[in-house]
C-alpha atoms as a PDB file:
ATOM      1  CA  UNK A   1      19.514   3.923 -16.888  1.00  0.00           C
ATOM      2  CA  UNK A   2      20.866   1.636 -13.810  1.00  0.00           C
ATOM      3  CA  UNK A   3      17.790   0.720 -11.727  1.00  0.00           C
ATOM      4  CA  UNK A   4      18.661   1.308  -7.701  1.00  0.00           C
ATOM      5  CA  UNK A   5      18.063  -1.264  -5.359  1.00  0.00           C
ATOM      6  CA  UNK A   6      16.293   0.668  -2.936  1.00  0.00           C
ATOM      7  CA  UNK A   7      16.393  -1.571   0.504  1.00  0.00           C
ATOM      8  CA  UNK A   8      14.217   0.104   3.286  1.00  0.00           C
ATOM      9  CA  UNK A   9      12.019   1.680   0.986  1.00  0.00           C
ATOM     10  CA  UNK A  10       7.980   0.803   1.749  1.00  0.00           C
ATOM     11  CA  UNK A  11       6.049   3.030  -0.511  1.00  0.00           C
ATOM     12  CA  UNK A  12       5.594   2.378  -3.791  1.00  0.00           C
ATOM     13  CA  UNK A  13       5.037   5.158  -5.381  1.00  0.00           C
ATOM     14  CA  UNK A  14       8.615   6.441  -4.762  1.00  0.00           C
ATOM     15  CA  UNK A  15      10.004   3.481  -5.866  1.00  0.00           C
ATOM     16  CA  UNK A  16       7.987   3.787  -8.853  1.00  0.00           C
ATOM     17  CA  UNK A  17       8.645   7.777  -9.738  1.00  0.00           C
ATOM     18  CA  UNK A  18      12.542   7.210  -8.738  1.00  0.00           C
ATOM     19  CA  UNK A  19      12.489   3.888 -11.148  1.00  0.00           C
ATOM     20  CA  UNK A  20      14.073   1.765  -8.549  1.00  0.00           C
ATOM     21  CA  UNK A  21      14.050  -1.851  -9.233  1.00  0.00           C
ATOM     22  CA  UNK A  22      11.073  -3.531  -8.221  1.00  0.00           C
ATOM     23  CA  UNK A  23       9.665  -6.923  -8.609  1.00  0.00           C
ATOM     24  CA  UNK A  24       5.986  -6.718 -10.342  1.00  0.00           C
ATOM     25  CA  UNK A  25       3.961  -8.004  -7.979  1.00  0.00           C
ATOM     26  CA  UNK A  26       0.840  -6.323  -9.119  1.00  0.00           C
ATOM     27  CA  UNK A  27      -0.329  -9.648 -10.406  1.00  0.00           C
ATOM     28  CA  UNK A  28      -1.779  -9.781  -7.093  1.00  0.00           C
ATOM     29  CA  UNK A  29      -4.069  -7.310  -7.493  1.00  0.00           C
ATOM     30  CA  UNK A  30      -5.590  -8.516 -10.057  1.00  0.00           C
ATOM     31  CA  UNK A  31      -5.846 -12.213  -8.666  1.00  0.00           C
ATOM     32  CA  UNK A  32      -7.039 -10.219  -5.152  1.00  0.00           C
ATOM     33  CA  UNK A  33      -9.932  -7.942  -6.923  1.00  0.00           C
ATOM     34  CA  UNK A  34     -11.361 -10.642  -9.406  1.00  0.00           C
ATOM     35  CA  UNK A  35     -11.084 -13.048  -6.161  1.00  0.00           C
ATOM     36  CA  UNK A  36     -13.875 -11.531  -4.411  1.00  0.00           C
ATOM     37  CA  UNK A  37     -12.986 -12.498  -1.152  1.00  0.00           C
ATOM     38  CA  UNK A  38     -15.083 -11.819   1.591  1.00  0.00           C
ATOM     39  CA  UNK A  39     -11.591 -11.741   4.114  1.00  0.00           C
ATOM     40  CA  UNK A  40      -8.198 -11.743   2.731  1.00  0.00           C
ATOM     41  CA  UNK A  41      -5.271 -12.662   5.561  1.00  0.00           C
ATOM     42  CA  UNK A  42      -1.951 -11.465   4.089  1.00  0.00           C
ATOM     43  CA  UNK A  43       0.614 -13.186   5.805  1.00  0.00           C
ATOM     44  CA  UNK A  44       4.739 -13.255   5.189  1.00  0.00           C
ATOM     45  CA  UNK A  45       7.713 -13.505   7.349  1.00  0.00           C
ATOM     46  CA  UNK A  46       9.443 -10.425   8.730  1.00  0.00           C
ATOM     47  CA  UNK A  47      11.060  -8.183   5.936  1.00  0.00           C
ATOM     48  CA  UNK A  48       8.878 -10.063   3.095  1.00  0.00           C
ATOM     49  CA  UNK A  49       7.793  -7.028   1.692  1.00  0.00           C
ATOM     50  CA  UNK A  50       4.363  -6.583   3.513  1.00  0.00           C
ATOM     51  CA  UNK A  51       3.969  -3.043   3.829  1.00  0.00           C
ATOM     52  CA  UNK A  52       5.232  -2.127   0.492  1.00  0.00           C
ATOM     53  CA  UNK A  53       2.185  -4.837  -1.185  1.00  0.00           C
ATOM     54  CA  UNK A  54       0.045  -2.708   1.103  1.00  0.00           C
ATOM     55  CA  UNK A  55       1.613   0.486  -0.420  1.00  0.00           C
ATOM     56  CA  UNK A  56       0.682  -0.929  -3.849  1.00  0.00           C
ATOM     57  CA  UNK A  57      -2.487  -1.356  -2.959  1.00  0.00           C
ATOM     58  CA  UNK A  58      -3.195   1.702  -1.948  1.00  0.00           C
ATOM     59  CA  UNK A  59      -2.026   3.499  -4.235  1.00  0.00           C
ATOM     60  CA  UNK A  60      -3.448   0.952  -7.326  1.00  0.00           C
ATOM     61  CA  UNK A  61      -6.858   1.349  -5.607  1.00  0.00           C
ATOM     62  CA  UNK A  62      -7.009   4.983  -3.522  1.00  0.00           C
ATOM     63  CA  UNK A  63      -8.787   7.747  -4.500  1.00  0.00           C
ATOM     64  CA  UNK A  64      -6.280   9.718  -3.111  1.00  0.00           C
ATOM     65  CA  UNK A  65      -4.128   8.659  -5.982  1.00  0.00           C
ATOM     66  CA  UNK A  66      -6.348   9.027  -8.943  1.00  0.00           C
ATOM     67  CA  UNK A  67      -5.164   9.485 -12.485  1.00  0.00           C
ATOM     68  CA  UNK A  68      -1.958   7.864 -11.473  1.00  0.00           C
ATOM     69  CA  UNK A  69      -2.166   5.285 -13.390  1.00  0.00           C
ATOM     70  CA  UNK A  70       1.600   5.920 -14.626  1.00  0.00           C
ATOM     71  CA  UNK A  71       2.857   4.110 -11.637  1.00  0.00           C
ATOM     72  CA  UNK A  72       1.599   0.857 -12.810  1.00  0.00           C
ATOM     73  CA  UNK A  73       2.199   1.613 -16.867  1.00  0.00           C
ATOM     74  CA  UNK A  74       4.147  -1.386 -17.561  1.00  0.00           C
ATOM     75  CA  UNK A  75       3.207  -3.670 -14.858  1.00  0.00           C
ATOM     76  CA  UNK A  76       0.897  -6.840 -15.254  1.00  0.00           C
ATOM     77  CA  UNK A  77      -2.128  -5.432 -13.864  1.00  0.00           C
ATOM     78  CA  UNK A  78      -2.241  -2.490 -16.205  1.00  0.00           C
ATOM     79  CA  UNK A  79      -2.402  -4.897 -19.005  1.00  0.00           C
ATOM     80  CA  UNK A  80      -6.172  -5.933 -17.833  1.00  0.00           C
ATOM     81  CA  UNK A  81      -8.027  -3.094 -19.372  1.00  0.00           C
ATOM     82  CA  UNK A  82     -11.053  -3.277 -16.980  1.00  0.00           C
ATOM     83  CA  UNK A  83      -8.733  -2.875 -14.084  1.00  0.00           C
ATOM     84  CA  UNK A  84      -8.423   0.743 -15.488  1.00  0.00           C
ATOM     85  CA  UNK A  85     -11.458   2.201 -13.948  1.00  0.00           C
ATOM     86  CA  UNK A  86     -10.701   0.606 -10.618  1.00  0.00           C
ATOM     87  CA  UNK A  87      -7.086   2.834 -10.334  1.00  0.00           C
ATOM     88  CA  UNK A  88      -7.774   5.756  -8.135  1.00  0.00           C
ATOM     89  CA  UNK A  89     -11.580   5.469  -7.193  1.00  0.00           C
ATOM     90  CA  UNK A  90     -11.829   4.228  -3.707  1.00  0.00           C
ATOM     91  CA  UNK A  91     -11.650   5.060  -0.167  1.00  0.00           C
ATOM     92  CA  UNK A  92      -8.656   3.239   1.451  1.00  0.00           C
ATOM     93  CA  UNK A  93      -7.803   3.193   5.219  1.00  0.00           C
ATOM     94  CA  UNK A  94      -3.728   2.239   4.913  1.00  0.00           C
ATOM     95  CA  UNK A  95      -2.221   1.446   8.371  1.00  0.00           C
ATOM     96  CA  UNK A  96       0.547   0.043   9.256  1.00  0.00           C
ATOM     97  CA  UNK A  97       2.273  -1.183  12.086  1.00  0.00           C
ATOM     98  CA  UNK A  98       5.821  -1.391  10.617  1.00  0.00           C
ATOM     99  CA  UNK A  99       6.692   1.313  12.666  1.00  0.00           C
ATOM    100  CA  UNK A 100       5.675  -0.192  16.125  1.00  0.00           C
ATOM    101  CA  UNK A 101       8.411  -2.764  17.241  1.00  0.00           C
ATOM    102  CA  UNK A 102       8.846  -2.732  21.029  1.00  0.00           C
ATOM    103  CA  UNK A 103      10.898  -5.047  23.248  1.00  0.00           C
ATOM    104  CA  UNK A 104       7.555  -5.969  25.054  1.00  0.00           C
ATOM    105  CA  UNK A 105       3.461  -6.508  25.427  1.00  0.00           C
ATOM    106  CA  UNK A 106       3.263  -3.225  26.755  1.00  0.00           C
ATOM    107  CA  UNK A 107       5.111  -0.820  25.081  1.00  0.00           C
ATOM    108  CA  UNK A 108       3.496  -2.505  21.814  1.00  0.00           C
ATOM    109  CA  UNK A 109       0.155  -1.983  23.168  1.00  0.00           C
ATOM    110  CA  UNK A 110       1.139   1.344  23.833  1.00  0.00           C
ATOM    111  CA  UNK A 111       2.866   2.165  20.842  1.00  0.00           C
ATOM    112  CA  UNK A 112      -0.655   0.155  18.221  1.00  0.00           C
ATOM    113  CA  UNK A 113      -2.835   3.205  20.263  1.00  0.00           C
ATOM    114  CA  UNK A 114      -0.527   5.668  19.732  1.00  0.00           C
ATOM    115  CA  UNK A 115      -0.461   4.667  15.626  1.00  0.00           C
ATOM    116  CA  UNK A 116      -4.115   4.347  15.469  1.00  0.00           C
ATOM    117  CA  UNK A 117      -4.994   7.689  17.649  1.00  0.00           C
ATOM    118  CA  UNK A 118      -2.673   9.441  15.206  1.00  0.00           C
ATOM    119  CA  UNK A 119      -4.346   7.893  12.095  1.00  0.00           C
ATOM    120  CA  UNK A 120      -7.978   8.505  13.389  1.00  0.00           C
ATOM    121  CA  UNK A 121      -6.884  12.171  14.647  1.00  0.00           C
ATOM    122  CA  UNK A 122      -5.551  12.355  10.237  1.00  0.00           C
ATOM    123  CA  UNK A 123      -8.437  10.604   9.111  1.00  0.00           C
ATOM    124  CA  UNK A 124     -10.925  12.980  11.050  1.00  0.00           C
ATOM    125  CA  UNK A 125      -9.114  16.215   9.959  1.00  0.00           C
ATOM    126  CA  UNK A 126      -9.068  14.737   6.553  1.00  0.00           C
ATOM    127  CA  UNK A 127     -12.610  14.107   6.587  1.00  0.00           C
ATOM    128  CA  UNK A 128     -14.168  17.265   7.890  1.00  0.00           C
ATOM    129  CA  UNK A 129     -11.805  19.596   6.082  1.00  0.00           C
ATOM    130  CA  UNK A 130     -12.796  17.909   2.360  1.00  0.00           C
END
């Protein structure tokens, strides 16, 4: 089967159920979690794949995708055995601001509350309907 090269796409978990190609980069995870940083700063230039590492991460790592550990069958980090019983098992607050490019100060100011009012207005429905 051809692999796709899906350009645009930020979440890794379609990329990984539509088998688009993808560069493993879940080497990182690996290096990241046995790190034990207190702080990790992820910096890149525009368009170097940012949110979609963040994607990974959150979907290696949340609860909200546990016993998926089918998206990373065949990728470096699934190779570690005793990052197994990490997949799936912990809270993760995933926010983005991809989505909030403004000409200005302002409207970017504006646009950061908007994203984080609708993320704690999820994250509070989320939490008191479980």
């Amino acid at each position: 089967m051809k692999r796709e090269i899906s350009t645009g796409n930020q979440t890794f978990e379609d990329m990984r159920i539509h088998g688009d190609f993808y560069i493993d980069k879940t080497e990182f995870i690996l290096e990241w979690w046995k790190g034990r940083d207190a702080v990790t700063l992820i910096t890149r230039p525009r368009r170097f794949g940012k949110t979609l590492n963040m994607s990974m991460l959150n979907s290696f790592f949340s609860y909200k995708f546990e016993n998926r550990g089918d998206l990373f069958e065949g990728l470096k980090v699934w190779e570690d055995p005793d990052m197994w019983a990490q997949q799936g098992k912990w809270p993760v607050i995933f926010l983005s601001f991809a989505e909030a490019k403004q000409p200005d100060c302002i409207a970017l100011k504006e646009s950061i509350n908007q994203l984080i009012k609708r993320f704690t207005n999820l994250w509070t429905i989320t939490r008191f309907a479980a």
